[in-house]
Each structure stands twice: as C-alpha cells, then as structure tokens.
PDB file of N, CA and C in Angstrom:
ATOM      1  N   UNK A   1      11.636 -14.728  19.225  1.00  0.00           N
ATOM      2  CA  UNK A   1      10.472 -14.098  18.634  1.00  0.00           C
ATOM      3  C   UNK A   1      10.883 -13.299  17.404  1.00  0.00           C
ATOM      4  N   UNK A   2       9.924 -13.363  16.087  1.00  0.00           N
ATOM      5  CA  UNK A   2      10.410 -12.374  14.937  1.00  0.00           C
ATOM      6  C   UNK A   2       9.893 -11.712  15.331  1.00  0.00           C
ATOM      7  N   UNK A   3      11.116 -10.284  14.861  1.00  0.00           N
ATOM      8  CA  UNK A   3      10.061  -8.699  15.101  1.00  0.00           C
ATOM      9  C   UNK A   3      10.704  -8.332  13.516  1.00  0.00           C
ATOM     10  N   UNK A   4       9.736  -9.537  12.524  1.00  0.00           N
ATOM     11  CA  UNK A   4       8.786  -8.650  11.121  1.00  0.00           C
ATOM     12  C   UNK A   4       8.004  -7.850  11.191  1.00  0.00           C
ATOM     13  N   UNK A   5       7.965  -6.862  10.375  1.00  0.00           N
ATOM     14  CA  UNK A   5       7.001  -5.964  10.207  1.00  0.00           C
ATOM     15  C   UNK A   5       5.469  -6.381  10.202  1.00  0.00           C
ATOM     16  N   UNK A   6       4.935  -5.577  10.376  1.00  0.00           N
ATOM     17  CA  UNK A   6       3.126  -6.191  10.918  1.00  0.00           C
ATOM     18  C   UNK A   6       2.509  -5.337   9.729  1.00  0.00           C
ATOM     19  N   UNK A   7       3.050  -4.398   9.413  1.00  0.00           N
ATOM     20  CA  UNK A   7       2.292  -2.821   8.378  1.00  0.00           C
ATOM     21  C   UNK A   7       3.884  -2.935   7.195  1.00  0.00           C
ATOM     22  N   UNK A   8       3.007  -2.944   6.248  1.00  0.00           N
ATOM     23  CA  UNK A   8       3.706  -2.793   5.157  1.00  0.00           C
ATOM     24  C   UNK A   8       2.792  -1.705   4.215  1.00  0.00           C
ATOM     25  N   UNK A   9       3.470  -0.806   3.756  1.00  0.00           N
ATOM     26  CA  UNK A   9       2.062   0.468   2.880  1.00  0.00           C
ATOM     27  C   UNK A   9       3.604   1.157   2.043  1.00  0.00           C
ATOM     28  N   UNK A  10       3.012   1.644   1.170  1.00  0.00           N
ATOM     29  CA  UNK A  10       3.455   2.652   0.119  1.00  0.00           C
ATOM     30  C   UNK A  10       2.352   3.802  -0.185  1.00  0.00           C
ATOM     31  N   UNK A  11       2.656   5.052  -0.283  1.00  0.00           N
ATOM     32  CA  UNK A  11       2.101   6.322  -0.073  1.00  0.00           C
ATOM     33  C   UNK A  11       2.513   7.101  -1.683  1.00  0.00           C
ATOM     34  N   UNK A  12       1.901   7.658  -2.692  1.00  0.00           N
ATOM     35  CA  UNK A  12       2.678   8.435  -3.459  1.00  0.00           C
ATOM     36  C   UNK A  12       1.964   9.651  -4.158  1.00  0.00           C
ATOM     37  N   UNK A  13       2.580  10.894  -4.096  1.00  0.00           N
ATOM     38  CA  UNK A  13       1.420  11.857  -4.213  1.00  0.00           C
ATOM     39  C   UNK A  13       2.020  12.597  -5.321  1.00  0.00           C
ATOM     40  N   UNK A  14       0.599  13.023  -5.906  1.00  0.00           N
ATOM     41  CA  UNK A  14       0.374  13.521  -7.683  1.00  0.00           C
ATOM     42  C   UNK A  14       1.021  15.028  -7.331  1.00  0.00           C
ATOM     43  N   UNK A  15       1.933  16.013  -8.538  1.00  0.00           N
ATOM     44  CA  UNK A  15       2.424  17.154  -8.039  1.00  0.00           C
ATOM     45  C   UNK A  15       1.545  18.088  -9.064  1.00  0.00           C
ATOM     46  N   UNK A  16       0.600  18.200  -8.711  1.00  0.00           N
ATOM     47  CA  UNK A  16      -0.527  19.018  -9.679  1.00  0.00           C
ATOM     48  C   UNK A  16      -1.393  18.427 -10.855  1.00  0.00           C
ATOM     49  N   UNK A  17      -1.131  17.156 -10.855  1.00  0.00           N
ATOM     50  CA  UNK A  17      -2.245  16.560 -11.912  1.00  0.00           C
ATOM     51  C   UNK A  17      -1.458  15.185 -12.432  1.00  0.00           C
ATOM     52  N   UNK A  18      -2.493  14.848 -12.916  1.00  0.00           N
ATOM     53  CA  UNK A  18      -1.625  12.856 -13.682  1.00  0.00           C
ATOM     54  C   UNK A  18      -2.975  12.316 -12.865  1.00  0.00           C
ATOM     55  N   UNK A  19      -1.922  10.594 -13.119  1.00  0.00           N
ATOM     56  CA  UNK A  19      -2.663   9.582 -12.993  1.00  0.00           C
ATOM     57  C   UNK A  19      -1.528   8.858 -12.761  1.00  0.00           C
ATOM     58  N   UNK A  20      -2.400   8.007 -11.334  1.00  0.00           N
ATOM     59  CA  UNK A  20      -1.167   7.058 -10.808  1.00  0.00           C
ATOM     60  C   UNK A  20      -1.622   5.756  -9.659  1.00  0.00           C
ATOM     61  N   UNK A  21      -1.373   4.607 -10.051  1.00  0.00           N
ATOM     62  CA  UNK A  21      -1.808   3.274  -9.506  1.00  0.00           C
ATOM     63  C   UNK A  21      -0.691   3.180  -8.562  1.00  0.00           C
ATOM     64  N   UNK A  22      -0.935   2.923  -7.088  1.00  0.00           N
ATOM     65  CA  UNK A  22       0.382   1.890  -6.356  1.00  0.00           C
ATOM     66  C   UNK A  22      -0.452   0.695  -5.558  1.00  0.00           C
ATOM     67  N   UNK A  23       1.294  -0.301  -5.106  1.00  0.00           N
ATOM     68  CA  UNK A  23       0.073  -1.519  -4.909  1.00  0.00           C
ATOM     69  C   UNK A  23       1.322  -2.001  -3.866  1.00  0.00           C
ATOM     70  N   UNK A  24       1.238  -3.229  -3.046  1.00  0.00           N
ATOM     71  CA  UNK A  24       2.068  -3.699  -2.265  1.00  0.00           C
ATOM     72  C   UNK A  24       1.660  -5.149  -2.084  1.00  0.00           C
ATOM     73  N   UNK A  25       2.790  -5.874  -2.770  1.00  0.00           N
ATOM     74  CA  UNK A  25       2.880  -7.581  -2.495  1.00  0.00           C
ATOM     75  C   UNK A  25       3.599  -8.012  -1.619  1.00  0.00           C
ATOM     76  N   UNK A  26       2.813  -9.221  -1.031  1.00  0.00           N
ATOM     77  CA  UNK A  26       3.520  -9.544  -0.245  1.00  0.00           C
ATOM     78  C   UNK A  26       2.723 -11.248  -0.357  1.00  0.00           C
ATOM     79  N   UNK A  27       4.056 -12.449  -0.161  1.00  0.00           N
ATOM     80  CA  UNK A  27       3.269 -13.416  -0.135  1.00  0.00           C
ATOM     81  C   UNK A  27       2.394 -13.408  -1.001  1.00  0.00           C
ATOM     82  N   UNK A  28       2.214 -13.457  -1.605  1.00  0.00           N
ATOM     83  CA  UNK A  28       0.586 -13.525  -3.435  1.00  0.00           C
ATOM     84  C   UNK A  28      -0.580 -12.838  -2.706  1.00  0.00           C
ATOM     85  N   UNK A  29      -0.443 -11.931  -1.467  1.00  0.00           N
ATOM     86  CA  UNK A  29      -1.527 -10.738  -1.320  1.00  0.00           C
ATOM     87  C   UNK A  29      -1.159  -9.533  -2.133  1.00  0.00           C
ATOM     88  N   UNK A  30      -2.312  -9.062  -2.707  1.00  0.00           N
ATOM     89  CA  UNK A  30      -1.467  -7.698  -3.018  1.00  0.00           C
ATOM     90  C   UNK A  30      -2.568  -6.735  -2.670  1.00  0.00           C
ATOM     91  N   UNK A  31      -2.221  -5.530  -1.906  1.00  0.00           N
ATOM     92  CA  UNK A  31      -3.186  -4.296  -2.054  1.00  0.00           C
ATOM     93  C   UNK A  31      -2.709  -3.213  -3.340  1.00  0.00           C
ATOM     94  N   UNK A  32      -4.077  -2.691  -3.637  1.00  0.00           N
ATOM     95  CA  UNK A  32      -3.168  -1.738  -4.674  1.00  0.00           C
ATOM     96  C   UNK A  32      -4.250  -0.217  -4.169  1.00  0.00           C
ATOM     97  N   UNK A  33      -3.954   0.664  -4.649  1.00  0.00           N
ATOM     98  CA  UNK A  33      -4.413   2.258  -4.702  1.00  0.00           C
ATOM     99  C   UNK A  33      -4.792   3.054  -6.247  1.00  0.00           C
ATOM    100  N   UNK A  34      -5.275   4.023  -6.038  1.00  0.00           N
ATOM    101  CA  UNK A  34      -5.541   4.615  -7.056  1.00  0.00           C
ATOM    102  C   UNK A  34      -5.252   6.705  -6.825  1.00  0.00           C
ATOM    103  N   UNK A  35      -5.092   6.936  -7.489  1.00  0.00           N
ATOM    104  CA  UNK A  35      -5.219   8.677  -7.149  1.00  0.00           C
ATOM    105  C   UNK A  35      -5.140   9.479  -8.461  1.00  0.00           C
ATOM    106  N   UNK A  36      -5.480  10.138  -9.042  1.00  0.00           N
ATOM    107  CA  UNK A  36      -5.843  11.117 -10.000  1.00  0.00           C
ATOM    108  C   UNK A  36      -6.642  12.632  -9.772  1.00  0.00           C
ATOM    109  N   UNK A  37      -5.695  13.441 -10.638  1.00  0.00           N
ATOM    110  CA  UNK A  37      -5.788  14.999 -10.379  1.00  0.00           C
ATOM    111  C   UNK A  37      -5.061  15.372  -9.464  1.00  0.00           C
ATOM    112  N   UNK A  38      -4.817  16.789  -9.111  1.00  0.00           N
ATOM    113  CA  UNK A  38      -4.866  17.679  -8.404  1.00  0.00           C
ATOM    114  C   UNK A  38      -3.261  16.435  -7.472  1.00  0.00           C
ATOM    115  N   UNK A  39      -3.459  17.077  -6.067  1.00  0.00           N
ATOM    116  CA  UNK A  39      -2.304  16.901  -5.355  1.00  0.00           C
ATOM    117  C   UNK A  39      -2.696  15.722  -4.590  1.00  0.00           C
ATOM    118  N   UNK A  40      -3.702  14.840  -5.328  1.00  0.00           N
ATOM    119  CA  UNK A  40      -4.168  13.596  -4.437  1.00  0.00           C
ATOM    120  C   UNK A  40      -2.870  12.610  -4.612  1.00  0.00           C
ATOM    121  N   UNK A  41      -3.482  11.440  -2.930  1.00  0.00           N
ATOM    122  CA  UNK A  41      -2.252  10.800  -2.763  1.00  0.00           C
ATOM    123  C   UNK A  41      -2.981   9.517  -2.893  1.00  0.00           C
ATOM    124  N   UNK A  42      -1.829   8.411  -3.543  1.00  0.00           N
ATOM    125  CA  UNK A  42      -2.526   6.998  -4.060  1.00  0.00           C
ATOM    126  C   UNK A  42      -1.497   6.073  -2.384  1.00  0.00           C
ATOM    127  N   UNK A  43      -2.350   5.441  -1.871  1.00  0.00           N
ATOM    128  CA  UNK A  43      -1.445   4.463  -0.885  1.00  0.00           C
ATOM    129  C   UNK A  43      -2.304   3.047  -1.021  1.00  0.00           C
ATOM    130  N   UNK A  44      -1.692   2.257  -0.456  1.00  0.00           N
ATOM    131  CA  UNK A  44      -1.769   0.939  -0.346  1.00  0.00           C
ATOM    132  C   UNK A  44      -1.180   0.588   1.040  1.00  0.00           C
ATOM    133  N   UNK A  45      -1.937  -0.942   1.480  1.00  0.00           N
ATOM    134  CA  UNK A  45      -1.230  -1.113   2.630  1.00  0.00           C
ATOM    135  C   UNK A  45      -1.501  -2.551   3.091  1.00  0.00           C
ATOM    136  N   UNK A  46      -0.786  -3.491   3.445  1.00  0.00           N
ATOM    137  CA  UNK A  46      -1.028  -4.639   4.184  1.00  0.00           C
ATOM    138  C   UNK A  46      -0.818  -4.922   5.582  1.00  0.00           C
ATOM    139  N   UNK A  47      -1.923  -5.536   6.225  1.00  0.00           N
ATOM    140  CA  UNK A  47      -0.987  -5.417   7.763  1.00  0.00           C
ATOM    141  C   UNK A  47      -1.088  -7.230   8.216  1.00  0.00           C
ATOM    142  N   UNK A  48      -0.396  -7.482   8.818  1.00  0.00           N
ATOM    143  CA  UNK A  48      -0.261  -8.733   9.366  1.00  0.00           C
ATOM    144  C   UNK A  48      -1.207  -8.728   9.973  1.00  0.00           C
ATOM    145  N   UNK A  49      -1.823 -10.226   9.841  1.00  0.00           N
ATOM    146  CA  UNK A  49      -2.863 -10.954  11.179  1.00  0.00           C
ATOM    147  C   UNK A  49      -2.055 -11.897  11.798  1.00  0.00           C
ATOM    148  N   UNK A  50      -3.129 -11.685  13.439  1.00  0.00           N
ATOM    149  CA  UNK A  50      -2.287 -12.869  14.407  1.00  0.00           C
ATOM    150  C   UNK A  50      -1.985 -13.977  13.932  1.00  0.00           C
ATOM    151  N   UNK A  51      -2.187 -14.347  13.057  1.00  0.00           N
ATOM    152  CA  UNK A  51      -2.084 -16.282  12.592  1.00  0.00           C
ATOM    153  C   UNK A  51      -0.689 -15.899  11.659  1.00  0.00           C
ATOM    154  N   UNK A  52      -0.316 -15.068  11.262  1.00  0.00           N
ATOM    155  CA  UNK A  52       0.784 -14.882  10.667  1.00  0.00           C
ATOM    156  C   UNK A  52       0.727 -14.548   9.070  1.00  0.00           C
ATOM    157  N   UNK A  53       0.017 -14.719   8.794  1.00  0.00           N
ATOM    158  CA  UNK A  53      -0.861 -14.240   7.140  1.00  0.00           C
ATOM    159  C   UNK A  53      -0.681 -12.374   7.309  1.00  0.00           C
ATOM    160  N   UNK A  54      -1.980 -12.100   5.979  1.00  0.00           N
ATOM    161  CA  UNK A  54      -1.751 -10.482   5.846  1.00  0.00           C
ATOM    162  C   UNK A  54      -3.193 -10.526   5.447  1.00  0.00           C
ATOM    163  N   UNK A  55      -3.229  -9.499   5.553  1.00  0.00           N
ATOM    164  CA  UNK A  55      -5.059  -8.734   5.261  1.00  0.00           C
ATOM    165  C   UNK A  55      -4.710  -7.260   4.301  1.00  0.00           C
TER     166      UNK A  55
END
C-alpha cells in the first residue's frame, strides 16, 4: 500500500502589510490563495480523492 500524502497545502503570513499570492501543484491541479494587508495569511491546499486524483 502507498502511504502518499492525501493533504498537500502551503500557509504564508503577511508581517504587517504587502501583498502576497501562494498556490500548490500537483499533477496539472493547482490551488492557489490570496492575502493582503495587515497580518493576513494566504494558504492553498490540495487533498487527494479516493480514485487517486486531487481536488
């Protein structure tokens, strides 16, 4: 049995202001994020489906 990861995410947080995109590929899926101002946090995340793909 593979024990690949099921959750794949990236998290990244602003230190008092900006602008900042993150994103996570995998296989030609990609999620991406957004966050601007203040101490907001930009994440992204893919998780495996049972058939073996990603969402």
């Amino acid at each position: 049995m593979c024990r690949r990861s099921r959750r794949n995410a990236i998290t990244a947080q602003l230190q008092g202001g900006g602008d900042i995109h993150c994103s996570v590929t995998i296989d030609g899926q990609t999620k991406s994020g957004h966050a601007s101002g203040g101490y907001n946090i930009c994440s992204a995340q893919l998780n495996g489906d049972f058939m073996g793909g990603w969402s």
